[in-house]
C-alpha atoms as a PDB file:
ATOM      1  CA  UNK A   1       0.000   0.000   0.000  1.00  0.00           C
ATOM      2  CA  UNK A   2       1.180   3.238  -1.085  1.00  0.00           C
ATOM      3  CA  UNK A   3       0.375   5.858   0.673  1.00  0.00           C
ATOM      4  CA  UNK A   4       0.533   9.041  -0.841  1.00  0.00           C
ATOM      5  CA  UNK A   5      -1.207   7.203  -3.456  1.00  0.00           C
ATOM      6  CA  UNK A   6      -5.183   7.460  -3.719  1.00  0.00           C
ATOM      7  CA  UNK A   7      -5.618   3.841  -3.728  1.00  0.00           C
ATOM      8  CA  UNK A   8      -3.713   2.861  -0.536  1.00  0.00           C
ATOM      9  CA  UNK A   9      -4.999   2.224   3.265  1.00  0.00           C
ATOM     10  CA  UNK A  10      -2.753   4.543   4.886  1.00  0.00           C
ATOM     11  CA  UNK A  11      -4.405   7.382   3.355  1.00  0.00           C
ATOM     12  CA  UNK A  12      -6.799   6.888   6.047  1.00  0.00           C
ATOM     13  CA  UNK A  13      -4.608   6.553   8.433  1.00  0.00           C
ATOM     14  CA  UNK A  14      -3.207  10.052   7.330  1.00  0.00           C
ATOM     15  CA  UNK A  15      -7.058  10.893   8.841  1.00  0.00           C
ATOM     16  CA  UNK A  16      -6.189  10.351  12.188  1.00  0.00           C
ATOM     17  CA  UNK A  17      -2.740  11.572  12.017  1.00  0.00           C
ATOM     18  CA  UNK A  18      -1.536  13.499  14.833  1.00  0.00           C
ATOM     19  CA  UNK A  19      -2.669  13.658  18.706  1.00  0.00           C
ATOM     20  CA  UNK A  20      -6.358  14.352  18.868  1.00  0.00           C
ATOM     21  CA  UNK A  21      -7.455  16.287  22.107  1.00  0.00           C
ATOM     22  CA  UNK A  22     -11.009  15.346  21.790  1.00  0.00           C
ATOM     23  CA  UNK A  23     -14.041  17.843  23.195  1.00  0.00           C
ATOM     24  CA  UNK A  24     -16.354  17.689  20.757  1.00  0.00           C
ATOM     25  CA  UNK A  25     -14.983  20.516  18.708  1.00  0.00           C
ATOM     26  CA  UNK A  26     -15.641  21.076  15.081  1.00  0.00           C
ATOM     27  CA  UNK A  27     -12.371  22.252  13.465  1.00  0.00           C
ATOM     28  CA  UNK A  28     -10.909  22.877  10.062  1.00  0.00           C
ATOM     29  CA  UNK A  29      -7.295  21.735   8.880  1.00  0.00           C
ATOM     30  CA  UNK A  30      -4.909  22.151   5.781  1.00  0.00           C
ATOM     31  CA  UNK A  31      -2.436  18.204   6.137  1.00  0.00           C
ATOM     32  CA  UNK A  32       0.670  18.414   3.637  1.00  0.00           C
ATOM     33  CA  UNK A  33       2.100  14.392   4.040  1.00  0.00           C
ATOM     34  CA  UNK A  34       5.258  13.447   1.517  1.00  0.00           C
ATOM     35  CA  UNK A  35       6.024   9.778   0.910  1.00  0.00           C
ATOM     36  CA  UNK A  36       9.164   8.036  -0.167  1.00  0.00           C
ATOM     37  CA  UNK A  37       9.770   4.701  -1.743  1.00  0.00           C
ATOM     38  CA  UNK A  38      13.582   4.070  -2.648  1.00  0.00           C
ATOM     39  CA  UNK A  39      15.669   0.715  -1.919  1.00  0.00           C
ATOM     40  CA  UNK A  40      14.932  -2.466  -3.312  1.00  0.00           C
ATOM     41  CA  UNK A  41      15.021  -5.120  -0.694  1.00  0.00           C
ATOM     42  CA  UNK A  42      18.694  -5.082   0.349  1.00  0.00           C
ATOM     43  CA  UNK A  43      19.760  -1.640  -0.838  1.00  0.00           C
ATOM     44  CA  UNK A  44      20.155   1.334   1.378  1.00  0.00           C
ATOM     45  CA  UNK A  45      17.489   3.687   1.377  1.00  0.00           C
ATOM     46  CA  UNK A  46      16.762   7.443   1.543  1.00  0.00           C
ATOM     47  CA  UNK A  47      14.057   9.943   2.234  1.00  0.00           C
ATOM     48  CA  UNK A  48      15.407  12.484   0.088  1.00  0.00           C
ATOM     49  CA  UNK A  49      16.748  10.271  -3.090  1.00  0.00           C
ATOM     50  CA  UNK A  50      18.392  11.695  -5.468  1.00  0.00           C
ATOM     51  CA  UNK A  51      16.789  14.330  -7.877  1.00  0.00           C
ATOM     52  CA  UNK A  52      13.825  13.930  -5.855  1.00  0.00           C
ATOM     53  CA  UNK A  53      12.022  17.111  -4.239  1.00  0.00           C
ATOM     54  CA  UNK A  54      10.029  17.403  -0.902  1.00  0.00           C
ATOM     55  CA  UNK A  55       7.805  19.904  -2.238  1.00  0.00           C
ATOM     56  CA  UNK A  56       5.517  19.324  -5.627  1.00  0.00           C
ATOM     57  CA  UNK A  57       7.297  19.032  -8.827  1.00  0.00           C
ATOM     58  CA  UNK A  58       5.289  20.044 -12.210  1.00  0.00           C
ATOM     59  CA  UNK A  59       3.747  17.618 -14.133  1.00  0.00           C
ATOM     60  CA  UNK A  60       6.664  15.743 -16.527  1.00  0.00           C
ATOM     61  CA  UNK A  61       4.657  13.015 -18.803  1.00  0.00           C
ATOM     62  CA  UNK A  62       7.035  12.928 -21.862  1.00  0.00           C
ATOM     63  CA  UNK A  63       9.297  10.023 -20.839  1.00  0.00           C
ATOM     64  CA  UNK A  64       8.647   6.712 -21.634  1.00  0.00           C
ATOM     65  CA  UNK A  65       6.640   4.436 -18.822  1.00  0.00           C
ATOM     66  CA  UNK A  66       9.561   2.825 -17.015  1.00  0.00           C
ATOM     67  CA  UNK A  67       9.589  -0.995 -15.176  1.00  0.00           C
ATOM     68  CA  UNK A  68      11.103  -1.415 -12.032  1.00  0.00           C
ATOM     69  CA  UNK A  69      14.323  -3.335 -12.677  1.00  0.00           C
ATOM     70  CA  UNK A  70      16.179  -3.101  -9.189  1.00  0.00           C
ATOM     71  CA  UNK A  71      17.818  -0.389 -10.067  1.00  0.00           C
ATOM     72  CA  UNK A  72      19.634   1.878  -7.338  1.00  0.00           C
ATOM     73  CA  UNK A  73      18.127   5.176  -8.554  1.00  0.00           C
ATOM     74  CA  UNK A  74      14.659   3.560  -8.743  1.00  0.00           C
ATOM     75  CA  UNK A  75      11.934   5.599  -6.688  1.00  0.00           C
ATOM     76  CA  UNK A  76       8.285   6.618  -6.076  1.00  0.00           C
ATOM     77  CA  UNK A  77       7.470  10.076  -4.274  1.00  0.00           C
ATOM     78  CA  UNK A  78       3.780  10.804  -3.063  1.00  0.00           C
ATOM     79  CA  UNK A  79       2.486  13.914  -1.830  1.00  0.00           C
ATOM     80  CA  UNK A  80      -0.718  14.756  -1.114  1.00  0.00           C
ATOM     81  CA  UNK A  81      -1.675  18.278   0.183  1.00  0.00           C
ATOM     82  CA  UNK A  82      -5.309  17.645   2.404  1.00  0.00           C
ATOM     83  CA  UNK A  83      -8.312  19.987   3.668  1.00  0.00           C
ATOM     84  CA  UNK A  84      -9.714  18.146   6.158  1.00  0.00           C
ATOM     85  CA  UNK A  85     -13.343  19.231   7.699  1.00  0.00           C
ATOM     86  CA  UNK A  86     -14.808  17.806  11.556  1.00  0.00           C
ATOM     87  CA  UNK A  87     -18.652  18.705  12.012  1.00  0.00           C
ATOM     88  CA  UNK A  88     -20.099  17.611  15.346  1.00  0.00           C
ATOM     89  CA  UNK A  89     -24.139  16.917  15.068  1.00  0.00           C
ATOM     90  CA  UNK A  90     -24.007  16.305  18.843  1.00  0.00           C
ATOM     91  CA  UNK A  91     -21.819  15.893  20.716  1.00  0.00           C
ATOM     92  CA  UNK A  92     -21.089  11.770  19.826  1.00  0.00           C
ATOM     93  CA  UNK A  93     -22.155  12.505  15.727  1.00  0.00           C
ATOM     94  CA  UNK A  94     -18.661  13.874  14.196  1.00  0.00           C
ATOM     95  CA  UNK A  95     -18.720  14.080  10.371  1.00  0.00           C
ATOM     96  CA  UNK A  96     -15.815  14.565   8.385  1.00  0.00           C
ATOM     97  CA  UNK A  97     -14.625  15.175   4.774  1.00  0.00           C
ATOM     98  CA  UNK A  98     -11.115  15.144   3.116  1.00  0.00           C
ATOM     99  CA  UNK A  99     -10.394  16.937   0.084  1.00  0.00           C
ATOM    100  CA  UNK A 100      -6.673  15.855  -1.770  1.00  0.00           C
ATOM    101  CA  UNK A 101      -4.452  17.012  -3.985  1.00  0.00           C
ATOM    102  CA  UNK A 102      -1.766  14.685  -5.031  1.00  0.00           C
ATOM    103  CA  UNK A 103       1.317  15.423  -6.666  1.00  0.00           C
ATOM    104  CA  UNK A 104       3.302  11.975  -7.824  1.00  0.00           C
ATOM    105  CA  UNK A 105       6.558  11.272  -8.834  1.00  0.00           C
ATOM    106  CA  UNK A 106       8.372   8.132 -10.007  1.00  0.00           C
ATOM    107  CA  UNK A 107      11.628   7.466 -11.396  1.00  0.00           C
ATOM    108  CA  UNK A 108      12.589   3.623 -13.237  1.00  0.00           C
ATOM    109  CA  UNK A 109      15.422   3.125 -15.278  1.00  0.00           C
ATOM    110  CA  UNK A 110      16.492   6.742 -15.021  1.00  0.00           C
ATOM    111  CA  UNK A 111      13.112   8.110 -16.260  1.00  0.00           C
ATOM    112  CA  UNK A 112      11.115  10.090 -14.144  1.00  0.00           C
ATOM    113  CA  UNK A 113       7.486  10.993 -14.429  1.00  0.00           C
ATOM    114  CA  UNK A 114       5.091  13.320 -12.415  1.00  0.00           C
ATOM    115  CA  UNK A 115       1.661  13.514 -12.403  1.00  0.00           C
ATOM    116  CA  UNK A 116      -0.813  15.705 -10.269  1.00  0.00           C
ATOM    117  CA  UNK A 117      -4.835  16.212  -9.969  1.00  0.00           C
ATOM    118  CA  UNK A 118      -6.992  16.435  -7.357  1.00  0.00           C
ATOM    119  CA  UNK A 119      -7.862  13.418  -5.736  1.00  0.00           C
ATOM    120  CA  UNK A 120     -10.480  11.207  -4.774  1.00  0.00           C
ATOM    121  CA  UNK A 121     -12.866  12.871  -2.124  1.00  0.00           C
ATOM    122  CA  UNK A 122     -13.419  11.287   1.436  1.00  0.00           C
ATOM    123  CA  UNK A 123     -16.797  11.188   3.704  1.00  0.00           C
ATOM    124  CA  UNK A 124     -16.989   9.136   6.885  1.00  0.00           C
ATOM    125  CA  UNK A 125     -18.587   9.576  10.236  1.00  0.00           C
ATOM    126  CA  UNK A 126     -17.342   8.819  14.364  1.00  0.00           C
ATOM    127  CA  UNK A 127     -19.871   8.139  16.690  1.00  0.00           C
ATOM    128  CA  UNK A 128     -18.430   8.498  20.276  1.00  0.00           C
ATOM    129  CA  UNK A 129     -19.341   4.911  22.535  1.00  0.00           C
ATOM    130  CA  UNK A 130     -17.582   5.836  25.371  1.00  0.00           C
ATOM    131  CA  UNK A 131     -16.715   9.252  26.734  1.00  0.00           C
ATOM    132  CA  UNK A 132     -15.512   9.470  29.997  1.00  0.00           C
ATOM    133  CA  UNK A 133     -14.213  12.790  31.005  1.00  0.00           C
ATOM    134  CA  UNK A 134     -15.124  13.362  34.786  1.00  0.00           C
ATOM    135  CA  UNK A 135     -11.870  11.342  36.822  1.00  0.00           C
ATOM    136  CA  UNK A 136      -9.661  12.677  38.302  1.00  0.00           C
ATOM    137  CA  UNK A 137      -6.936  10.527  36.861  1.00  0.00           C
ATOM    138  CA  UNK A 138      -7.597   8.490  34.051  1.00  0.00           C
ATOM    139  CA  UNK A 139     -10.181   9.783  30.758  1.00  0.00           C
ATOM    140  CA  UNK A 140     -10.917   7.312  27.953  1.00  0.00           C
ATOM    141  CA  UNK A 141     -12.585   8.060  24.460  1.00  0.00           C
ATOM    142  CA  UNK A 142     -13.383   5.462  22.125  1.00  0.00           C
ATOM    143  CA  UNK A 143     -15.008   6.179  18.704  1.00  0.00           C
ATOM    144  CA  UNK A 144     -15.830   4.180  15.634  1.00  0.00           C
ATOM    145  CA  UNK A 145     -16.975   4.836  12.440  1.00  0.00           C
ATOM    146  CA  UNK A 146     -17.404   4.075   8.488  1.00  0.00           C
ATOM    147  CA  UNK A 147     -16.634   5.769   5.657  1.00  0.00           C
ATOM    148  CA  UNK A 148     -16.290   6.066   1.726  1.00  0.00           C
ATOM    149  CA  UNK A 149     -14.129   7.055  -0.852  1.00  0.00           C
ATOM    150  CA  UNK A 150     -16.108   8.936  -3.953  1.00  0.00           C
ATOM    151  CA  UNK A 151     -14.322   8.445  -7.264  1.00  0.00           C
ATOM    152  CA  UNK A 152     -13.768  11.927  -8.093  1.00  0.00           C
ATOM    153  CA  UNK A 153     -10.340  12.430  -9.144  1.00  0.00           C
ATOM    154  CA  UNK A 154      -8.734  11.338 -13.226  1.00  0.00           C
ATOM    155  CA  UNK A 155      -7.356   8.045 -13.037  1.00  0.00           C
ATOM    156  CA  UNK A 156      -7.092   7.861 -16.933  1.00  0.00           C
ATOM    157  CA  UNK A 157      -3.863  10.204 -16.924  1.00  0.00           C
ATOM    158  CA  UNK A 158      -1.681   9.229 -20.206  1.00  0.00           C
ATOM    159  CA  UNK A 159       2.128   9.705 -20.949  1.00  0.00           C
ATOM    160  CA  UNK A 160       2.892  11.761 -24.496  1.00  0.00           C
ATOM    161  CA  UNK A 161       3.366   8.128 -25.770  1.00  0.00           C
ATOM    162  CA  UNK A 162      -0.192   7.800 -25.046  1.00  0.00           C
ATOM    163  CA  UNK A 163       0.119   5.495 -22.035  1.00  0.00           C
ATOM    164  CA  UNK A 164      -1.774   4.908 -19.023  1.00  0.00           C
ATOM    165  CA  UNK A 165      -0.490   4.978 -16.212  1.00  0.00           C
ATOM    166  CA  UNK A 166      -0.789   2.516 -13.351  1.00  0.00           C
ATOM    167  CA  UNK A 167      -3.792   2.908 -11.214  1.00  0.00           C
ATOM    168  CA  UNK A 168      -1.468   3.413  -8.024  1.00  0.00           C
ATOM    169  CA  UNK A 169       0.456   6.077  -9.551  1.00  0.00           C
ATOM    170  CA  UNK A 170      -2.787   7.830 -10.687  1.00  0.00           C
ATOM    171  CA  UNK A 171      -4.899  10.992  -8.751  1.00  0.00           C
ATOM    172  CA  UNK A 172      -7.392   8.850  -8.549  1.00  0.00           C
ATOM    173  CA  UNK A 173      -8.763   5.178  -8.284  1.00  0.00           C
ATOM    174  CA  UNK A 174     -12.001   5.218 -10.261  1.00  0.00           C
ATOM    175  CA  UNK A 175     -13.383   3.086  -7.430  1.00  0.00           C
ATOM    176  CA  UNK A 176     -15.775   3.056  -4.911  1.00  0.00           C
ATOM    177  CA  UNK A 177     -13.965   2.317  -1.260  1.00  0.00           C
ATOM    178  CA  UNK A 178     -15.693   1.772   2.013  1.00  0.00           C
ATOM    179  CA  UNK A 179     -13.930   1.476   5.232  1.00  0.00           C
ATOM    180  CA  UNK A 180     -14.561   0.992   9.168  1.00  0.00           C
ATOM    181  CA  UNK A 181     -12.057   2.531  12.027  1.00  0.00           C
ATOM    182  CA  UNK A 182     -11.798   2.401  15.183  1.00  0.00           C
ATOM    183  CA  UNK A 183     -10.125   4.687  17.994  1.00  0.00           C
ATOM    184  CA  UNK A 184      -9.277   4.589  20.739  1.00  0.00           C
ATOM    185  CA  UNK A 185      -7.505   7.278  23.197  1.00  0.00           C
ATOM    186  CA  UNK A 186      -6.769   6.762  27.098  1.00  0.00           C
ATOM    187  CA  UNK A 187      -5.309   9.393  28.979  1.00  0.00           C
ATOM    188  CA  UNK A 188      -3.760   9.041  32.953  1.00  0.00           C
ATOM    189  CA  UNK A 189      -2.632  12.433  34.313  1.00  0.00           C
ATOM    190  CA  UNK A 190      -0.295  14.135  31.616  1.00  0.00           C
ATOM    191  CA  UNK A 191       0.615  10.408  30.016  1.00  0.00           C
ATOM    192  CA  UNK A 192      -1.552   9.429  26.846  1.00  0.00           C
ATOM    193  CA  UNK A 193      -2.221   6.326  24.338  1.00  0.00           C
ATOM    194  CA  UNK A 194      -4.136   6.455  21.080  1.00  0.00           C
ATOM    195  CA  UNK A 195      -4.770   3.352  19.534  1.00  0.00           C
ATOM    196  CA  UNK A 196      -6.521   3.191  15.668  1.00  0.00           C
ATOM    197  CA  UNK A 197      -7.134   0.684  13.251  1.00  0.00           C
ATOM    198  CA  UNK A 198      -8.650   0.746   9.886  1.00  0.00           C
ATOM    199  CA  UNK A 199     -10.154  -1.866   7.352  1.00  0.00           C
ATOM    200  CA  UNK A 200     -10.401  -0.823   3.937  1.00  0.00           C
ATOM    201  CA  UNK A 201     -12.804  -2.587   1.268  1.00  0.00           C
ATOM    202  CA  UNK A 202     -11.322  -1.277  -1.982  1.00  0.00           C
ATOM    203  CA  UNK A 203     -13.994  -1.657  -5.221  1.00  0.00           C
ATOM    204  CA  UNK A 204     -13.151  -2.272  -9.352  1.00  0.00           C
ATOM    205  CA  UNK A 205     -12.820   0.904 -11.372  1.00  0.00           C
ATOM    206  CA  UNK A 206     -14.368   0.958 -14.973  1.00  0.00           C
ATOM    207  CA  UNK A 207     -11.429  -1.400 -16.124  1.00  0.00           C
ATOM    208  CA  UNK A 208     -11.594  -3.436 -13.610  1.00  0.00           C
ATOM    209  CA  UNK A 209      -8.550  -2.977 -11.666  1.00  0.00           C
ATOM    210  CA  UNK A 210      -8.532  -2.572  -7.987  1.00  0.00           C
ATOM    211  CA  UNK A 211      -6.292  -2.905  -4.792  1.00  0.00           C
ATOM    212  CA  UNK A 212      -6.952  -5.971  -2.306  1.00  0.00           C
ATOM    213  CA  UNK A 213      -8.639  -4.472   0.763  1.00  0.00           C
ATOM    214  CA  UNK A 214      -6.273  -2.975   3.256  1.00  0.00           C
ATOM    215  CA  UNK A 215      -5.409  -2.606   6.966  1.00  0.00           C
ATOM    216  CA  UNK A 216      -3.939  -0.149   8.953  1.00  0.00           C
ATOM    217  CA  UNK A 217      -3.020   0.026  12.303  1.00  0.00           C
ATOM    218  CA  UNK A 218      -1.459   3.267  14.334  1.00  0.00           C
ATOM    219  CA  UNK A 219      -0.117   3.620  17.476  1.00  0.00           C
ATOM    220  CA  UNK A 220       0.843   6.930  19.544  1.00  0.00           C
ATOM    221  CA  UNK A 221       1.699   7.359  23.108  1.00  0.00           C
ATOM    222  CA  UNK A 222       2.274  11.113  24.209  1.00  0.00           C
ATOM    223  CA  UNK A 223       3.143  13.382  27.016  1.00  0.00           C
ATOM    224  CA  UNK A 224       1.110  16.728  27.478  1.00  0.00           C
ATOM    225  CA  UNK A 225       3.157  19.536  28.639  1.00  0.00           C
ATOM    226  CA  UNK A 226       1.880  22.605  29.582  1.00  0.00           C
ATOM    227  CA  UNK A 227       3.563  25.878  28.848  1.00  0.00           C
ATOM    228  CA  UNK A 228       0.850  28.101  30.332  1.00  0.00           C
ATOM    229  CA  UNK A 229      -3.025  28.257  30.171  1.00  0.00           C
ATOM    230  CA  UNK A 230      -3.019  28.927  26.308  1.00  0.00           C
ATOM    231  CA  UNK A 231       0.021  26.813  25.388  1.00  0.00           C
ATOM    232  CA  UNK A 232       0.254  23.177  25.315  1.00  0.00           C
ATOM    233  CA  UNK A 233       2.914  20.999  23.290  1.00  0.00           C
ATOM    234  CA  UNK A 234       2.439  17.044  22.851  1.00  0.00           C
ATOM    235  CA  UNK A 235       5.163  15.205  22.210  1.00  0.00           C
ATOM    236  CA  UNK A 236       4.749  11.327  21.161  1.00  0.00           C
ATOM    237  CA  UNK A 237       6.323   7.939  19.596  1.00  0.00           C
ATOM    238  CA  UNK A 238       4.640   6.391  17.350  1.00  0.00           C
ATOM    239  CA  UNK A 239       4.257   3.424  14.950  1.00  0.00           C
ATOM    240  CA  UNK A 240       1.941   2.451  12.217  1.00  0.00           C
ATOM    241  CA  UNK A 241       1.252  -0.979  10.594  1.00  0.00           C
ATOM    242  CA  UNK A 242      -0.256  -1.191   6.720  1.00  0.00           C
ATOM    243  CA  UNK A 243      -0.822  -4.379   4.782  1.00  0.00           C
ATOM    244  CA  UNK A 244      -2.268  -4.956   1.327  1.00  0.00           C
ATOM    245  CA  UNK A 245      -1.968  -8.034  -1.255  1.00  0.00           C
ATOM    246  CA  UNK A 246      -1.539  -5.576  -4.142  1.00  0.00           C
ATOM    247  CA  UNK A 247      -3.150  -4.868  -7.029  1.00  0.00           C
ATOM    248  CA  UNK A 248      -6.162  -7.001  -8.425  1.00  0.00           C
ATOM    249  CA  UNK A 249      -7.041  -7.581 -12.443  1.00  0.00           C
ATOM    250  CA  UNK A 250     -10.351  -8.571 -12.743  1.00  0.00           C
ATOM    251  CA  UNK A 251     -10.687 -10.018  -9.263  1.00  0.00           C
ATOM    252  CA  UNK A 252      -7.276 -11.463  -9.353  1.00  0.00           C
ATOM    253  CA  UNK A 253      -3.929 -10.506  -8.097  1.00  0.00           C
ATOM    254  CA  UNK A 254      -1.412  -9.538 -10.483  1.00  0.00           C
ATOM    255  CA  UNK A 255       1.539 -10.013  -8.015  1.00  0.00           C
ATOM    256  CA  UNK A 256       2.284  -6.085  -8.005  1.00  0.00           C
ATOM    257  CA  UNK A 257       2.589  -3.344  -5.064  1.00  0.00           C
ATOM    258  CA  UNK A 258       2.026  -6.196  -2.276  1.00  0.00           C
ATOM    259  CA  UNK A 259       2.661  -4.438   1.139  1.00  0.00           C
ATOM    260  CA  UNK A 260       3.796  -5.386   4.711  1.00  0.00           C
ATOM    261  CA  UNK A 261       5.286  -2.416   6.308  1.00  0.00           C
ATOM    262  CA  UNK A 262       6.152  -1.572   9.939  1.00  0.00           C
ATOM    263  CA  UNK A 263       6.911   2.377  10.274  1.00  0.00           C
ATOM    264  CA  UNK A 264       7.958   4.162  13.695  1.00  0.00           C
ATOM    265  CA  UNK A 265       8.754   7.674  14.386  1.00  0.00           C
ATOM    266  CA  UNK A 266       8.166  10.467  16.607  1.00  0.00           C
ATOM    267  CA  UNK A 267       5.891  13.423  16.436  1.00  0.00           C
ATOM    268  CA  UNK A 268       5.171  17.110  17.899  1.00  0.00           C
ATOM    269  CA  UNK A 269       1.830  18.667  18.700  1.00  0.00           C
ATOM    270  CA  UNK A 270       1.661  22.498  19.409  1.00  0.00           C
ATOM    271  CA  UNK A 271      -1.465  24.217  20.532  1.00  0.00           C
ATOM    272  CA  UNK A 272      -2.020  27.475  21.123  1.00  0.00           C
ATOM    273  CA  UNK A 273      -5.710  28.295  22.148  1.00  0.00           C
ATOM    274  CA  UNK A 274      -7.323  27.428  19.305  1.00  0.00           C
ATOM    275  CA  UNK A 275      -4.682  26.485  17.139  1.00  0.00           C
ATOM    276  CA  UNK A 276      -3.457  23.110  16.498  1.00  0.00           C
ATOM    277  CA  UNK A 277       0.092  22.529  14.768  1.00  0.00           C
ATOM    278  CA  UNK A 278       0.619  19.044  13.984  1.00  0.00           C
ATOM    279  CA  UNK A 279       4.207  16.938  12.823  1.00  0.00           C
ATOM    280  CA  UNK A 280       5.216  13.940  12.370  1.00  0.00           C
ATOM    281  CA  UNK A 281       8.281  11.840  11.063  1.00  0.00           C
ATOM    282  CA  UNK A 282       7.999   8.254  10.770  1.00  0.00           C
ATOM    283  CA  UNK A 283      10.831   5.844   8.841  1.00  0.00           C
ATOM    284  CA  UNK A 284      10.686   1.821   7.642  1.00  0.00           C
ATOM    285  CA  UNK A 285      11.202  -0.384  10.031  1.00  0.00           C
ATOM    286  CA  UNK A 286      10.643  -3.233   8.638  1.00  0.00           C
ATOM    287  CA  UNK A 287       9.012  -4.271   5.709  1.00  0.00           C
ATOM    288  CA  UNK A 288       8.330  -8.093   3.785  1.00  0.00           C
ATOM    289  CA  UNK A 289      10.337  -8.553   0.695  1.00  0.00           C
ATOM    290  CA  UNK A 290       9.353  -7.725  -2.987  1.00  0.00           C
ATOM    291  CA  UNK A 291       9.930  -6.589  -5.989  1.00  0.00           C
ATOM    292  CA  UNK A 292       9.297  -2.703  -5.782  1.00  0.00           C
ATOM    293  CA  UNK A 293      11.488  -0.137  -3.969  1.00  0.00           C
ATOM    294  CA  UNK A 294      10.446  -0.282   0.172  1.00  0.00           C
ATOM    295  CA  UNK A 295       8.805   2.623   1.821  1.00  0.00           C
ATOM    296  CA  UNK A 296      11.516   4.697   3.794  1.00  0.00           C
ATOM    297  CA  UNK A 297       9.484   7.437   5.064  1.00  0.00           C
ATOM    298  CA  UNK A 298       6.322   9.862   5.944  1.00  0.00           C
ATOM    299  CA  UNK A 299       6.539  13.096   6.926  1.00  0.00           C
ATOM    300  CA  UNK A 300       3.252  15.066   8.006  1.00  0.00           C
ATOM    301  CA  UNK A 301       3.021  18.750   8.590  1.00  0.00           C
ATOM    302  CA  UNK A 302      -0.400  20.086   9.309  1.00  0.00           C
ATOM    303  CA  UNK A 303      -2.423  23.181  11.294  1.00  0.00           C
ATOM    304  CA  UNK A 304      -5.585  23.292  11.724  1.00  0.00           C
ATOM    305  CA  UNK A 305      -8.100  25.650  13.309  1.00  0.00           C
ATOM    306  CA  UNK A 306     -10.848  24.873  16.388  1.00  0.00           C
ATOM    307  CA  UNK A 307     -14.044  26.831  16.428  1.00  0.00           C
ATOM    308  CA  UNK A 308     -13.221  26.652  20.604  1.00  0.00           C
ATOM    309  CA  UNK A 309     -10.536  26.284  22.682  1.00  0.00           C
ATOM    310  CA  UNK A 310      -9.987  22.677  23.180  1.00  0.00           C
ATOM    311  CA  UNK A 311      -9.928  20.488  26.341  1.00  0.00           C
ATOM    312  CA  UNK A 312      -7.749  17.913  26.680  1.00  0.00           C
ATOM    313  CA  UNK A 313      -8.459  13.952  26.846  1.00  0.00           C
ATOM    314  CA  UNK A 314      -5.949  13.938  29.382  1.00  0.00           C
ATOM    315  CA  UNK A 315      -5.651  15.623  32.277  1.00  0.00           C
END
């Protein structure tokens, strides 16, 4: 799985990036999140490879479509630049929407292509089971929720040649995608855990290609510390788990962009009444052998704006 990519599970996770002080507070965010794939299995790897950028490239679609050939230079950038919307109905009824635009890169056999487009729009809802706010030590939240994927982005972009190119590397999927989640945050005194997995049921696009459905799982524990009243910064570990078969051809696997990856990192929350600052920096840890380069990093930048000054799930 990709991520980056519009097809892959972990851009859901990207949703519930960062430390989430739940109070019921609709809010309003702008997520940058770049990708890197580089290393074939047994090469060394880096999050800047060469020739490579961290910010958006312009679109370059006149070299040929290149394989991957285990070649050292080989890699795949993703970046995706998100506006993310929370509406609370009540105060257990959050809705949410996730607008993307992606901006892909790729280099194989010393050809590199870039692609961009908006991607493929997000809706899903969190109902809030268990809310318990009043001790004096220890608060819990747990919400779960469902959600879709709308197939609104290209995913018919050509080379000059007049080439497709792969579904993964494309804006967009052309498929319908469902998925479930489930969160979980505990908090005891200024200590914190958040705990979220995702299952992904990924649908056929008009040619009938389509990713296997997904998982992904992510894990943060944090420390609040307060500065004063109005300032509070969150620091956290944190590791996330993403596995897909790969791509499917009418039903079937085709044997390409199978993932197993284990990712760990650190991040740092910053809020200052009702501003949220959110980063993140997560590298490969492990990751099951195959034939396309291995994912060697994430990083996450984000702010986002609360219509109220938030209070915290921990104490």
């Amino acid at each position: 799985m990709l991520c980056g990519s519009s097809t892959f599970a972990c851009d859901i996770c990207g949703c519930f990036m960062g430390i989430t002080p739940y109070d019921n507070v609709s809010s309003l965010g702008v997520f940058y999140r770049y990708r890197s794939y580089n290393g074939y299995f047994g090469q060394d790897q880096q999050f800047f490879p060469d020739e490579s950028s961290f910010f958006p490239q312009a679109n370059q679609t006149n070299n040929p479509l290149g394989n991957h050939n285990g070649l050292l230079g080989d890699y795949e950038i993703y970046r995706t630049t998100e506006i993310r919307g929370r509406y609370f109905i009540q105060k257990r009824l959050e809705i949410n929407a996730i607008i993307p635009y992606l901006n892909n890169s790729e280099k194989y056999n010393n050809q590199t292509s870039t692609i961009s487009g908006l991607g493929d729009i997000t809706l899903y809802a969190g109902y809030h089971l268990l809310r318990k706010l009043d001790q004096k030590t220890i608060n819990q939240r747990l919400i779960t929720g469902a959600g879709i994927k709308i197939p609104t982005a290209n995913n018919l972009v050509k080379s000059d040649q007049g080439l497709t190119y792969s579904n993964p590397f494309q804006p967009g999927t052309g498929s319908i995608d469902g998925f479930v989640y489930a969160n979980y945050i505990i908090g005891i005194k200024n200590w914190g855990a958040s705990i979220n997995s995702t299952y992904k049921f990924n649908g056929r696009n008009s040619d009938q290609e389509s990713i296997a459905n997904s998982t992904t799982s992510f894990l943060s524990v944090f420390r609040k510390i307060d500065i004063d009243k109005n300032i509070k910064i969150i620091p956290s570990v944190q590791t996330s788990y993403e596995f897909t078969k790969g791509e499917k051809y009418q039903g079937k696997l085709t044997g390409e962009h199978e993932t197993n990856n284990l990712m760990a990192g650190a991040g740092l929350d910053i809020f200052v009444k009702n501003i949220g600052i959110n980063t993140s920096f997560q590298t490969n840890a492990w990751s099951a052998q195959t034939d396309h380069p291995r994912s060697s990093g994430r990083l996450t930048l984000g702010i986002t704006y609360n219509l109220k000054q938030l209070y915290y799930a921990i104490n």
